[in-house]
C-alpha atoms as a PDB file:
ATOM      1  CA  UNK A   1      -8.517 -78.608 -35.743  1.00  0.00           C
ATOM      2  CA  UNK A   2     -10.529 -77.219 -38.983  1.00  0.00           C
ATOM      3  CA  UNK A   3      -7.379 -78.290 -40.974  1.00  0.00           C
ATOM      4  CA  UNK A   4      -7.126 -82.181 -40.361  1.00  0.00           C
ATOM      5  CA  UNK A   5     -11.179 -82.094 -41.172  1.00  0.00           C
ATOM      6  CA  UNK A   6     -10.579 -80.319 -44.477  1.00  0.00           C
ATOM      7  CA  UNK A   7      -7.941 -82.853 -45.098  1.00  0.00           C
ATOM      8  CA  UNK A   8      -9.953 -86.004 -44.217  1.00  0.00           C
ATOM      9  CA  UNK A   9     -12.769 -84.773 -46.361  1.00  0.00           C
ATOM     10  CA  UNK A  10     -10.590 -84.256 -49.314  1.00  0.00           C
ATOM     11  CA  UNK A  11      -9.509 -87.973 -48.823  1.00  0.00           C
ATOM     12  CA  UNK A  12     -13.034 -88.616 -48.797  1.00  0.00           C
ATOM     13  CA  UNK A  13     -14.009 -87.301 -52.177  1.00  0.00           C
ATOM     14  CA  UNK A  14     -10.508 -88.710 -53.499  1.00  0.00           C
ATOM     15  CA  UNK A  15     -11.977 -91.702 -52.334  1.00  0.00           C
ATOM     16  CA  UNK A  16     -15.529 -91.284 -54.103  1.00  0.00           C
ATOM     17  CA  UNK A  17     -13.569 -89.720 -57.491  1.00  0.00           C
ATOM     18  CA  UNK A  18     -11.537 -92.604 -57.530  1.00  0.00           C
ATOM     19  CA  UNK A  19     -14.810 -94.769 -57.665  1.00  0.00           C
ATOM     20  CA  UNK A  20     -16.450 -92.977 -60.423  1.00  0.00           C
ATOM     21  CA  UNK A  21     -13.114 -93.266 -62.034  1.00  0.00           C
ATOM     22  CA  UNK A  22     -13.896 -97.245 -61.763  1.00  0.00           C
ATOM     23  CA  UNK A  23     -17.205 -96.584 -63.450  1.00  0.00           C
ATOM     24  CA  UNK A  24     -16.372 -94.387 -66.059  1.00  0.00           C
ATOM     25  CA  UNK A  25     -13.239 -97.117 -66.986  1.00  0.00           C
ATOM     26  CA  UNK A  26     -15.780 -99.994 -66.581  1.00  0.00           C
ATOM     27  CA  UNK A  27     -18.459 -98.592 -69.384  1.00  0.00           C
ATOM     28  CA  UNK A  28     -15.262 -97.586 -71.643  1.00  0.00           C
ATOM     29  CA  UNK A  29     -13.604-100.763 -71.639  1.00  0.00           C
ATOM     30  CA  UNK A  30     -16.580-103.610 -71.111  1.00  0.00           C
ATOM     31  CA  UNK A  31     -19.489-101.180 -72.504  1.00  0.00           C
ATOM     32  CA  UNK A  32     -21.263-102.161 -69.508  1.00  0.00           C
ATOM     33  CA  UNK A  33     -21.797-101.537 -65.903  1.00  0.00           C
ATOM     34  CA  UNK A  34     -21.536-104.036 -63.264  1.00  0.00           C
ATOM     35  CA  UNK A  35     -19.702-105.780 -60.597  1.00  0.00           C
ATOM     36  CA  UNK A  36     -18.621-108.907 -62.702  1.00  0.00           C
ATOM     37  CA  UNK A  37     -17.189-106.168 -65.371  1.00  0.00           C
ATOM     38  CA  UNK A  38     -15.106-103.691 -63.154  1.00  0.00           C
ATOM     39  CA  UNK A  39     -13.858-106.753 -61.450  1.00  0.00           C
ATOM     40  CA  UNK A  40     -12.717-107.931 -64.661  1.00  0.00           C
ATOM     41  CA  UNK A  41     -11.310-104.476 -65.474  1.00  0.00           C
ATOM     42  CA  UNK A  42      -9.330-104.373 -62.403  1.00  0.00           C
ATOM     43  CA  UNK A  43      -8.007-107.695 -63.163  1.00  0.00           C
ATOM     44  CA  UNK A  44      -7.152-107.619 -66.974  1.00  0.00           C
ATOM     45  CA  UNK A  45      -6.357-104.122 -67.590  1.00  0.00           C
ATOM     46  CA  UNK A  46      -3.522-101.613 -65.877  1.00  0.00           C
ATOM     47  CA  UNK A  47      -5.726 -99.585 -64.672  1.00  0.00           C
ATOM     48  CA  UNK A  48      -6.172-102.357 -61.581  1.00  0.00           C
ATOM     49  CA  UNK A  49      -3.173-101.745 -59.450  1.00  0.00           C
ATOM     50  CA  UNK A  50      -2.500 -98.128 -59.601  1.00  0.00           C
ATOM     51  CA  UNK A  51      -6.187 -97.664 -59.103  1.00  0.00           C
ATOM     52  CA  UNK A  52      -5.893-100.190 -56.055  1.00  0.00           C
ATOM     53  CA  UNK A  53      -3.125 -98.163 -54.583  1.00  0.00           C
ATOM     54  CA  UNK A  54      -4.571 -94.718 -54.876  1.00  0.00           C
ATOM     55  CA  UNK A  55      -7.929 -96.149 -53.062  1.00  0.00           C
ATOM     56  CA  UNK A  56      -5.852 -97.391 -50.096  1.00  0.00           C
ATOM     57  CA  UNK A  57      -3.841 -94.565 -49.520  1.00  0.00           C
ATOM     58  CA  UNK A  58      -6.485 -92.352 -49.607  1.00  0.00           C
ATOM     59  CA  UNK A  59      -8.331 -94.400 -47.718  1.00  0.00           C
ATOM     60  CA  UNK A  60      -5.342 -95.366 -44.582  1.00  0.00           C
ATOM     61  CA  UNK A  61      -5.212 -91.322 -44.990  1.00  0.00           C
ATOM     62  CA  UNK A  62      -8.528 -90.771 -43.916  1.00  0.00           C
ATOM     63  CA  UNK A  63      -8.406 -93.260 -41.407  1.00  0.00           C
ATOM     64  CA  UNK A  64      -5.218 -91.921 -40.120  1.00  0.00           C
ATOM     65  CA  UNK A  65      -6.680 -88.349 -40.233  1.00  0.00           C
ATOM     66  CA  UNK A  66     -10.230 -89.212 -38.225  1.00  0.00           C
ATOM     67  CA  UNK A  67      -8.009 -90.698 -35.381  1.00  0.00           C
ATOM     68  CA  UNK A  68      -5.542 -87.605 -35.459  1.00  0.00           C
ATOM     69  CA  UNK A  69      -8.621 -84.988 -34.542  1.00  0.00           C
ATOM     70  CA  UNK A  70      -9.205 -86.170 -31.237  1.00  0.00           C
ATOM     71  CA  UNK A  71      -5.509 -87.098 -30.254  1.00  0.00           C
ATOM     72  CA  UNK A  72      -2.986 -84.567 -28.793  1.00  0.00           C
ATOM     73  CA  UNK A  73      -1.265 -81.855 -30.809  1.00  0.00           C
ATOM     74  CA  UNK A  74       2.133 -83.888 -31.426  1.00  0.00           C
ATOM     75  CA  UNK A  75       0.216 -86.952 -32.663  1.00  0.00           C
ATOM     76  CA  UNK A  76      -1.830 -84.575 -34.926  1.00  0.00           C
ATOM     77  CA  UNK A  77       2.186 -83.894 -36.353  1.00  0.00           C
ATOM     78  CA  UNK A  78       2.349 -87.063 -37.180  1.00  0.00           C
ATOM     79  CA  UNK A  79      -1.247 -88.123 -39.042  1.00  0.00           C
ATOM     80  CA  UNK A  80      -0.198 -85.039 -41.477  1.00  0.00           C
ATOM     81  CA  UNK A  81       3.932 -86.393 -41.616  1.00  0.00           C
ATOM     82  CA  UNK A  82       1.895 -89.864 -42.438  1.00  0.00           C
ATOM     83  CA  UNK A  83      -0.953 -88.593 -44.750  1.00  0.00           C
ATOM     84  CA  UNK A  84       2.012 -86.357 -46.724  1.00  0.00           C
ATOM     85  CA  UNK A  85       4.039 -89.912 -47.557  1.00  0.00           C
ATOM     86  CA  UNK A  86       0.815 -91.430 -48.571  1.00  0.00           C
ATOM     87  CA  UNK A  87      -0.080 -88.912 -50.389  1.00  0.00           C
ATOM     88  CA  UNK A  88       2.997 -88.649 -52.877  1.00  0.00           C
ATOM     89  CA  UNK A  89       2.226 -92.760 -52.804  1.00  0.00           C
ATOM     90  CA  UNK A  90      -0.812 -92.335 -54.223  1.00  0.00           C
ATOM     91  CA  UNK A  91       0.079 -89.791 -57.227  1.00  0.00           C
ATOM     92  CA  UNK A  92       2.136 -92.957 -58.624  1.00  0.00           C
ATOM     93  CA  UNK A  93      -1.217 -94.115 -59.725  1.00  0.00           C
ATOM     94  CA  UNK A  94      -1.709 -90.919 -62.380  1.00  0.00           C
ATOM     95  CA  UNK A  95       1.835 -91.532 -63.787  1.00  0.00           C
ATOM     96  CA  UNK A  96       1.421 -95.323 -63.979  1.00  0.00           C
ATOM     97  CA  UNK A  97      -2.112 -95.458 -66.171  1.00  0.00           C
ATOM     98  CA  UNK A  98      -1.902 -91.863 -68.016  1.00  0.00           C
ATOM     99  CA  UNK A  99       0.848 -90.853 -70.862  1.00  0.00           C
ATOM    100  CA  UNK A 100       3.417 -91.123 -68.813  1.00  0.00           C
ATOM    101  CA  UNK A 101       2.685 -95.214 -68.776  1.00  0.00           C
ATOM    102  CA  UNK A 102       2.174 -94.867 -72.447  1.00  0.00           C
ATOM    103  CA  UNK A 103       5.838 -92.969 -73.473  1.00  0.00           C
ATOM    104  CA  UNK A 104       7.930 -95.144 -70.681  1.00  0.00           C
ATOM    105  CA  UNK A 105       9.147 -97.392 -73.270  1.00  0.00           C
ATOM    106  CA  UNK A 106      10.481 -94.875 -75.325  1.00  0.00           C
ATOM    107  CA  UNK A 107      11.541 -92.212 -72.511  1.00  0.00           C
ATOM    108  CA  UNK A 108      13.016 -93.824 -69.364  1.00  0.00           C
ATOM    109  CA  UNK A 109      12.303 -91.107 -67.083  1.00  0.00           C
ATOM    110  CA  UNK A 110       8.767 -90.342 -68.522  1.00  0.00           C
ATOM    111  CA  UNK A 111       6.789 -92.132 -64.997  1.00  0.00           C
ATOM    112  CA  UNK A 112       9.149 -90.479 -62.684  1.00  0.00           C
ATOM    113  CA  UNK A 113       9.267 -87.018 -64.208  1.00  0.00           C
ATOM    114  CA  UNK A 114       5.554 -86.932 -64.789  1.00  0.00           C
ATOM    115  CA  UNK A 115       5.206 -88.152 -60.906  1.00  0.00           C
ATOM    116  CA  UNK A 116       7.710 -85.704 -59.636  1.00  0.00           C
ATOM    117  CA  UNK A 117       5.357 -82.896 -61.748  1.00  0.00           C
ATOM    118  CA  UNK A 118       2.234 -83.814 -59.940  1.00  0.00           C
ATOM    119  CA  UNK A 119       3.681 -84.063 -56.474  1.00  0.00           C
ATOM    120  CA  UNK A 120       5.312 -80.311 -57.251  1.00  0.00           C
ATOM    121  CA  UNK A 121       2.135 -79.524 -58.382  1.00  0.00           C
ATOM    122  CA  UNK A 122       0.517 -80.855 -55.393  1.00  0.00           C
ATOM    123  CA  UNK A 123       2.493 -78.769 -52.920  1.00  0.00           C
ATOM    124  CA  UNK A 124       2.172 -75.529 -54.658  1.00  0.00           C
ATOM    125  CA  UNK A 125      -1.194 -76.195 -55.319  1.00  0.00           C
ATOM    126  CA  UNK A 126      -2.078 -77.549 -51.863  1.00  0.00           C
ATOM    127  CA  UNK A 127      -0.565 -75.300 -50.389  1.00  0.00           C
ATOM    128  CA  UNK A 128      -2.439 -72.083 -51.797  1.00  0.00           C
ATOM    129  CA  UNK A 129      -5.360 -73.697 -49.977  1.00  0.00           C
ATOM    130  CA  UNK A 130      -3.715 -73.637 -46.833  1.00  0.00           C
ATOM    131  CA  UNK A 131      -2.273 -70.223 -47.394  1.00  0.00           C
ATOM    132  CA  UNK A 132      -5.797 -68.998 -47.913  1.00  0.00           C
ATOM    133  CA  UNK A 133      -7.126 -70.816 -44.954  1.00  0.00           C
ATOM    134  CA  UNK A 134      -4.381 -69.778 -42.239  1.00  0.00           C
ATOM    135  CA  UNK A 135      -4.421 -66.282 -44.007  1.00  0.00           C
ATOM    136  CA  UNK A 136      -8.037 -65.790 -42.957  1.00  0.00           C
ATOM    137  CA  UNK A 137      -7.599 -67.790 -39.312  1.00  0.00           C
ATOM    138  CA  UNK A 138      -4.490 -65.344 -38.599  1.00  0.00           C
ATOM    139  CA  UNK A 139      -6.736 -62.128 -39.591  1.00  0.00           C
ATOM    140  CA  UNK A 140      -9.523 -62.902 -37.257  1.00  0.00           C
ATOM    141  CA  UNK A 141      -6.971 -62.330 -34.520  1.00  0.00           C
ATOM    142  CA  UNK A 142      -7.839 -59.251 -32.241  1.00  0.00           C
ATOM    143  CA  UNK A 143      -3.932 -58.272 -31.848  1.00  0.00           C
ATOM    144  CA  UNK A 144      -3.244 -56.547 -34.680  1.00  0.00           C
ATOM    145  CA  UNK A 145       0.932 -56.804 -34.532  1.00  0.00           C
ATOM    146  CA  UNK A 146       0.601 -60.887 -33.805  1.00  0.00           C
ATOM    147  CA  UNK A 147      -2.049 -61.149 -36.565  1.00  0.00           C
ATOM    148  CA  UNK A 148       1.169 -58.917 -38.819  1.00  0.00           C
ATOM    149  CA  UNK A 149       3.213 -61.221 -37.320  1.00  0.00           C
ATOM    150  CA  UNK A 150       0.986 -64.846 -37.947  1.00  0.00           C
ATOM    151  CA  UNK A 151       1.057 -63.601 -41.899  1.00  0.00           C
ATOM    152  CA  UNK A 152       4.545 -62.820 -42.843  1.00  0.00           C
ATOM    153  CA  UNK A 153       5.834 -65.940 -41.058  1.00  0.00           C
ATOM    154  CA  UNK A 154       2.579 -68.017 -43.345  1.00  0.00           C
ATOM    155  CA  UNK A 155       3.603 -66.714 -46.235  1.00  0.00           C
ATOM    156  CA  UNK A 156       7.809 -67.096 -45.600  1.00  0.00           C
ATOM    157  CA  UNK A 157       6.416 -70.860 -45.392  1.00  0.00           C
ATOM    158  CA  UNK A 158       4.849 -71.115 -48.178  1.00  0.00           C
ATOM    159  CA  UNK A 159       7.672 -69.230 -50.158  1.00  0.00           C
ATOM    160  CA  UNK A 160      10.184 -71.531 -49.186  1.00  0.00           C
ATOM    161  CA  UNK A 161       8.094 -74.701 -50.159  1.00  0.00           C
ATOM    162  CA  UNK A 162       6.550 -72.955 -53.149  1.00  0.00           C
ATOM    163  CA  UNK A 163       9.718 -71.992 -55.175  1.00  0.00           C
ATOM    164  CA  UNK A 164      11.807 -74.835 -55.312  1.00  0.00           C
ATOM    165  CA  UNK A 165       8.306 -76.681 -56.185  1.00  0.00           C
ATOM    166  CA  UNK A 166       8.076 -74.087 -59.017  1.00  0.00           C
ATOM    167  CA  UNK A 167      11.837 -74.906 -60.044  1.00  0.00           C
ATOM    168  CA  UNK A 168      10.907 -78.989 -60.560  1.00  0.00           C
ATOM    169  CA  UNK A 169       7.336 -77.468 -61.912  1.00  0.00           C
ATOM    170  CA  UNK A 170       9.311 -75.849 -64.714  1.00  0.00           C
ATOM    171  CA  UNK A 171      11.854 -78.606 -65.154  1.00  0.00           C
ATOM    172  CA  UNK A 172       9.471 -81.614 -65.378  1.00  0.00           C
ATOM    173  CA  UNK A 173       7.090 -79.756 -67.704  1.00  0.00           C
ATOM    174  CA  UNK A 174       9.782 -79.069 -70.099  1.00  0.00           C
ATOM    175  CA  UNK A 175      10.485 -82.639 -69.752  1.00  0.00           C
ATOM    176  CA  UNK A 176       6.680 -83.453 -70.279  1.00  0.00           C
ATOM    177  CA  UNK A 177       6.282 -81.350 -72.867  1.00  0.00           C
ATOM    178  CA  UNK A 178       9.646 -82.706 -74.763  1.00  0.00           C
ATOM    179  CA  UNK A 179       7.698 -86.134 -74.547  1.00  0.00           C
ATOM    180  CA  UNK A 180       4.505 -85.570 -75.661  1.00  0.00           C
ATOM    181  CA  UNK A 181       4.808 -82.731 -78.150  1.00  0.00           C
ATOM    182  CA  UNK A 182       7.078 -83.400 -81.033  1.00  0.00           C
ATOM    183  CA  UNK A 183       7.292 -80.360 -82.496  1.00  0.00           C
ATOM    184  CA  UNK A 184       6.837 -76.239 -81.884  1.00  0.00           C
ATOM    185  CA  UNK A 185       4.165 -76.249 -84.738  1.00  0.00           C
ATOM    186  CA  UNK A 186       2.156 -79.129 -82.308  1.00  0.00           C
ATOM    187  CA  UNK A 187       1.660 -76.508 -79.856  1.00  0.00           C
ATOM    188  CA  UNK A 188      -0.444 -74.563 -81.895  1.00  0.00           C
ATOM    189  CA  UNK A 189      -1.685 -77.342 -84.302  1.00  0.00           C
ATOM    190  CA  UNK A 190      -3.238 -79.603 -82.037  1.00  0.00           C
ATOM    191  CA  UNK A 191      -5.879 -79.192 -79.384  1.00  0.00           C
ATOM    192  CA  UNK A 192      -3.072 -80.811 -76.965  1.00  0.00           C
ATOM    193  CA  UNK A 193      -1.009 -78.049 -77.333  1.00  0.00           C
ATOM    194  CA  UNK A 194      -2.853 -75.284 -77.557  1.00  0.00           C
ATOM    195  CA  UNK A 195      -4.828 -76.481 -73.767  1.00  0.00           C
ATOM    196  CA  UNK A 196      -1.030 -77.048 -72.785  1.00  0.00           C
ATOM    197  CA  UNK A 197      -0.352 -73.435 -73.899  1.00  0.00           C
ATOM    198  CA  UNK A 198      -3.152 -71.995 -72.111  1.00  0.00           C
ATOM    199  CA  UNK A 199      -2.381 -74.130 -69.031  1.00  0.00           C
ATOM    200  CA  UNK A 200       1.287 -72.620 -68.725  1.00  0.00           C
ATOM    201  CA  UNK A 201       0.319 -68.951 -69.299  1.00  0.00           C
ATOM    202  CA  UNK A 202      -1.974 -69.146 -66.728  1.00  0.00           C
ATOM    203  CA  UNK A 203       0.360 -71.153 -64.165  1.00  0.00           C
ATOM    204  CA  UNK A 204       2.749 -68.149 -65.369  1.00  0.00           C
ATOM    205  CA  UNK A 205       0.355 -65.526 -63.305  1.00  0.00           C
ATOM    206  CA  UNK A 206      -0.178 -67.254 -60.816  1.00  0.00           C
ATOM    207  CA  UNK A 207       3.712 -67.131 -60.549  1.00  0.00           C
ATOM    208  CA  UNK A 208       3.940 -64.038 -60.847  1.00  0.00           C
ATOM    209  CA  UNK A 209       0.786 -62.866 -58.184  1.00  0.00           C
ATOM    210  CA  UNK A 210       2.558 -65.321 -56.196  1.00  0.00           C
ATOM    211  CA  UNK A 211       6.133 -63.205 -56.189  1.00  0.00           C
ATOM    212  CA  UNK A 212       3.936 -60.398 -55.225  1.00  0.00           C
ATOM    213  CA  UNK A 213       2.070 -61.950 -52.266  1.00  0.00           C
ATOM    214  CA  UNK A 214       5.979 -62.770 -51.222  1.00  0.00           C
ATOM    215  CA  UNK A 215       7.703 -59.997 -51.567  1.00  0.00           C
ATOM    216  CA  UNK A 216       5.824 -56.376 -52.356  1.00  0.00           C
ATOM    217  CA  UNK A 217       2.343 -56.867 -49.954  1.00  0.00           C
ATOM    218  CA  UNK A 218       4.054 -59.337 -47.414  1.00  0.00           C
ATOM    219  CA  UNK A 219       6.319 -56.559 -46.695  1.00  0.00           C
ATOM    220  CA  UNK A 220       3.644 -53.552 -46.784  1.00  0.00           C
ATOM    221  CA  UNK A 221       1.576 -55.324 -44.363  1.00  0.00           C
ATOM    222  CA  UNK A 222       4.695 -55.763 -42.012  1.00  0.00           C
ATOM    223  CA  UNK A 223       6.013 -51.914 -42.218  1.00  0.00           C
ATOM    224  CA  UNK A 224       2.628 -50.235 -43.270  1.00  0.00           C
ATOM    225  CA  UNK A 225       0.323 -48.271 -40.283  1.00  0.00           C
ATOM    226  CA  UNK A 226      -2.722 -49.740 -39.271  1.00  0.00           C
ATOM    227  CA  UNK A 227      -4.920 -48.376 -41.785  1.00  0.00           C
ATOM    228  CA  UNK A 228      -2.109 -49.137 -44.846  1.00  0.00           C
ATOM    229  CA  UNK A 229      -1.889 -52.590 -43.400  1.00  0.00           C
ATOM    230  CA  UNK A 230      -5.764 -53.116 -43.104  1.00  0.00           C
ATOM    231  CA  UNK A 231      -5.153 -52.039 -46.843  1.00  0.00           C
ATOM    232  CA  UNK A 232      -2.798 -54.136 -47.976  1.00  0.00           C
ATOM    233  CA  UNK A 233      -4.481 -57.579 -45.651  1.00  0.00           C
ATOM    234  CA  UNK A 234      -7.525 -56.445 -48.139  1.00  0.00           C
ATOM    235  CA  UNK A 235      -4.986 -57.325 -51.389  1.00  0.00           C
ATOM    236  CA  UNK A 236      -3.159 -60.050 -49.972  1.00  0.00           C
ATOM    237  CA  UNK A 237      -6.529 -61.776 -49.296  1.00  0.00           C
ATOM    238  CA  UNK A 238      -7.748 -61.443 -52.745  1.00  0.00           C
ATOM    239  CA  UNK A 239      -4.503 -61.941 -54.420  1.00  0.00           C
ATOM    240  CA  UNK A 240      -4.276 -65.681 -53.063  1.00  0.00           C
ATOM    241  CA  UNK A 241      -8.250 -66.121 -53.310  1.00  0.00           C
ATOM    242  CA  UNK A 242      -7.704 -65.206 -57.562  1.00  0.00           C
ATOM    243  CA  UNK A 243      -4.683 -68.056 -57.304  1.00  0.00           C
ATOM    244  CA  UNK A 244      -6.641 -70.420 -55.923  1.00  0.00           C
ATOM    245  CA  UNK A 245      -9.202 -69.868 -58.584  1.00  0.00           C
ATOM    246  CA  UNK A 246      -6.868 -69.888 -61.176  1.00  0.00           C
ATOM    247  CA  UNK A 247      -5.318 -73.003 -59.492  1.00  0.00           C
ATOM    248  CA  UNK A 248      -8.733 -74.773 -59.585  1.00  0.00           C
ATOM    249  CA  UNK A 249      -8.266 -73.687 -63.522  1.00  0.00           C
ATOM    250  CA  UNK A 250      -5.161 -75.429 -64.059  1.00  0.00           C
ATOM    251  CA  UNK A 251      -6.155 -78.372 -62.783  1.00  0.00           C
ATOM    252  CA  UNK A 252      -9.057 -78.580 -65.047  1.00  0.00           C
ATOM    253  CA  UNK A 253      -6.905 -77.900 -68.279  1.00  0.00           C
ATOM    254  CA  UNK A 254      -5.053 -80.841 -66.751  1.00  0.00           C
ATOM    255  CA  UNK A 255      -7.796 -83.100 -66.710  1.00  0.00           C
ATOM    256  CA  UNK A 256      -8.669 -82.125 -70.126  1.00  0.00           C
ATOM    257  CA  UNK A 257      -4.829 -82.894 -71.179  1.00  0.00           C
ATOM    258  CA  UNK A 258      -5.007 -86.437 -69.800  1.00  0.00           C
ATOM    259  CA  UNK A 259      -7.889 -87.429 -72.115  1.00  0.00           C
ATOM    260  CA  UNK A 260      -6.456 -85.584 -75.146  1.00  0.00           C
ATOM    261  CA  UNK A 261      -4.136 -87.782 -76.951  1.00  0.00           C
ATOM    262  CA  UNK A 262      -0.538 -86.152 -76.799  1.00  0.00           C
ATOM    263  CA  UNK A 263       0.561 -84.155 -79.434  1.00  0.00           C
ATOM    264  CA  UNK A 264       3.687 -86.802 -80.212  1.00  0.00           C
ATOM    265  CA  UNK A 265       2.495 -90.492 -81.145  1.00  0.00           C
ATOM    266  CA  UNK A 266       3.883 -92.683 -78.592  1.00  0.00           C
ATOM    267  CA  UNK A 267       4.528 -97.004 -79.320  1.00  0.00           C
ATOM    268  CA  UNK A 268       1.858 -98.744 -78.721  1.00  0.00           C
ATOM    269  CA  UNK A 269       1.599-100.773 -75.418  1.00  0.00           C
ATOM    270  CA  UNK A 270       2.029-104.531 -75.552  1.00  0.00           C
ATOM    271  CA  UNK A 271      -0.709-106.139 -76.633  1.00  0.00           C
ATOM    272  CA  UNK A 272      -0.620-108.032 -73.227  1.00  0.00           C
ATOM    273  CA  UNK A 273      -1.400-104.716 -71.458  1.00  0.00           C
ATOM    274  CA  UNK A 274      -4.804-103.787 -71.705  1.00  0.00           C
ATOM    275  CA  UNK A 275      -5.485-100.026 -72.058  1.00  0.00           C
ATOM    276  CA  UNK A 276      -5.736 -97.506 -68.862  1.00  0.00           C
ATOM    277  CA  UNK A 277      -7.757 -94.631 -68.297  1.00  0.00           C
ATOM    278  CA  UNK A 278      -5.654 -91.356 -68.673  1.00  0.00           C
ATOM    279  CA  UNK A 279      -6.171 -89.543 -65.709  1.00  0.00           C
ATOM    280  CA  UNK A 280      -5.499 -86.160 -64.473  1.00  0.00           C
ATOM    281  CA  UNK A 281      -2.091 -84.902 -64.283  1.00  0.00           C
END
């Protein structure tokens, strides 16, 4: 299908965004390209093994993907079971090499909580993608009543995955946030906090367009006429296409945050342990 090709090309550019990661760590830490120098940076620094296991996963998920698009429906089931496991493997690597790494001695649930973030993240996130996709494959329909039908019982999906990712959104942020900013003032006196700031307003509409799509046009689609419903398809459609945008938005604030140094000063890292890239959380 269209889907397991969108997902095996977004393993592919993991895969190609996890080797300019290697570059861009390889000039910061040796001052130098080459081979000889981001072996040695996968070797003496941390940013080795969590790099290592975000490169297989993505890359066993690509694999596992290409072989799933010419194999029967139910084995299809399983390459995206499979490729969903790997994929919450591979977001340990973020929370091993970013801040998270950097506050574990002093918080003991800083890894997990900031993994546990990105994988909520990844779902709500993710799945606005989807939404948008199976939105417009389900409108394309020429039965008007199934294609109805096709986008209240999307979006009921999505609900029920997107709301308790919401709930460990909000509870792992505050966490996060706890961690890395010591103070209200730091929210507005450092350029940490302020990005952070901007980051949760705008995650805050896209909550609350999302509770719209859900529950006000969801249901005018379903009990509108044809014309009202044609209507209402119209602002469901753009709704989720402004989320995603605003999604893509939030993730680059994100990026930003991971090489901003947090707003709290966190121990230093043993001198044994060679500094990581802070990536994207």
């Amino acid at each position: 299908s269209q889907l397991i090709w969108i997902f095996a090309g977004s393993a592919l550019l993991t895969i190609l965004g996890l080797f300019a990661a290697l570059l861009l760590q390889t000039q910061m830490v040796a001052g130098s390209l080459g081979i000889s120098q981001a072996m040695s940076v996968m070797r003496e620094t941390s940013f080795g093994p969590p790099w290592l296991l975000q490169v297989f996963t993505a890359t066993v998920t690509f694999i596992v993907l290409i072989l799933a698009s010419t194999r029967k429906t139910i084995l299809r089931k399983a390459a995206f079971s499979i490729s969903f496991g790997l994929s919450l493997a591979a977001l340990l690597g973020p929370s091993l090499s970013g801040h998270a790494r950097a506050a574990g001695d002093e918080y003991s649930l800083a890894i997990i909580s900031d993994w546990l973030h990105l994988a909520a993240g990844s779902m709500w996130v993710g799945g606005l993608g989807v939404l948008a996709f199976a939105i417009a494959k389900a409108l394309v329909e020429a039965d008007r009543q199934a294609a109805q039908a096709s986008i209240s019982v999307i979006i009921k999906r999505f609900t029920s995955i997107a709301i308790p990712a919401t709930v460990l959104l909000a509870i792992t942020g505050l966490y996060n946030t706890w961690i890395h900013v010591d103070s209200p003032s730091a929210l507005v006196g450092t350029t940490y906090g302020l990005v952070l700031l901007v980051k949760v307003a705008i995650s805050g509409v896209m909550i609350v367009l999302g509770g719209i799509n859900a529950f006000v046009l969801r249901s005018r689609i379903v009990a509108e006429s044809d014309a009202g419903a044609d209507a209402g398809e119209r602002r469901l459609v753009n709704s989720v296409r402004f989320e995603v945008l605003l999604a893509m938005i939030v993730l680059f604030l994100a990026a930003i945050l991971a090489f901003l140094p947090p707003a709290r000063e966190h121990k230093p890292i043993s001198a044994s342990k060679a500094p990581a890239v802070q990536e994207a959380r």
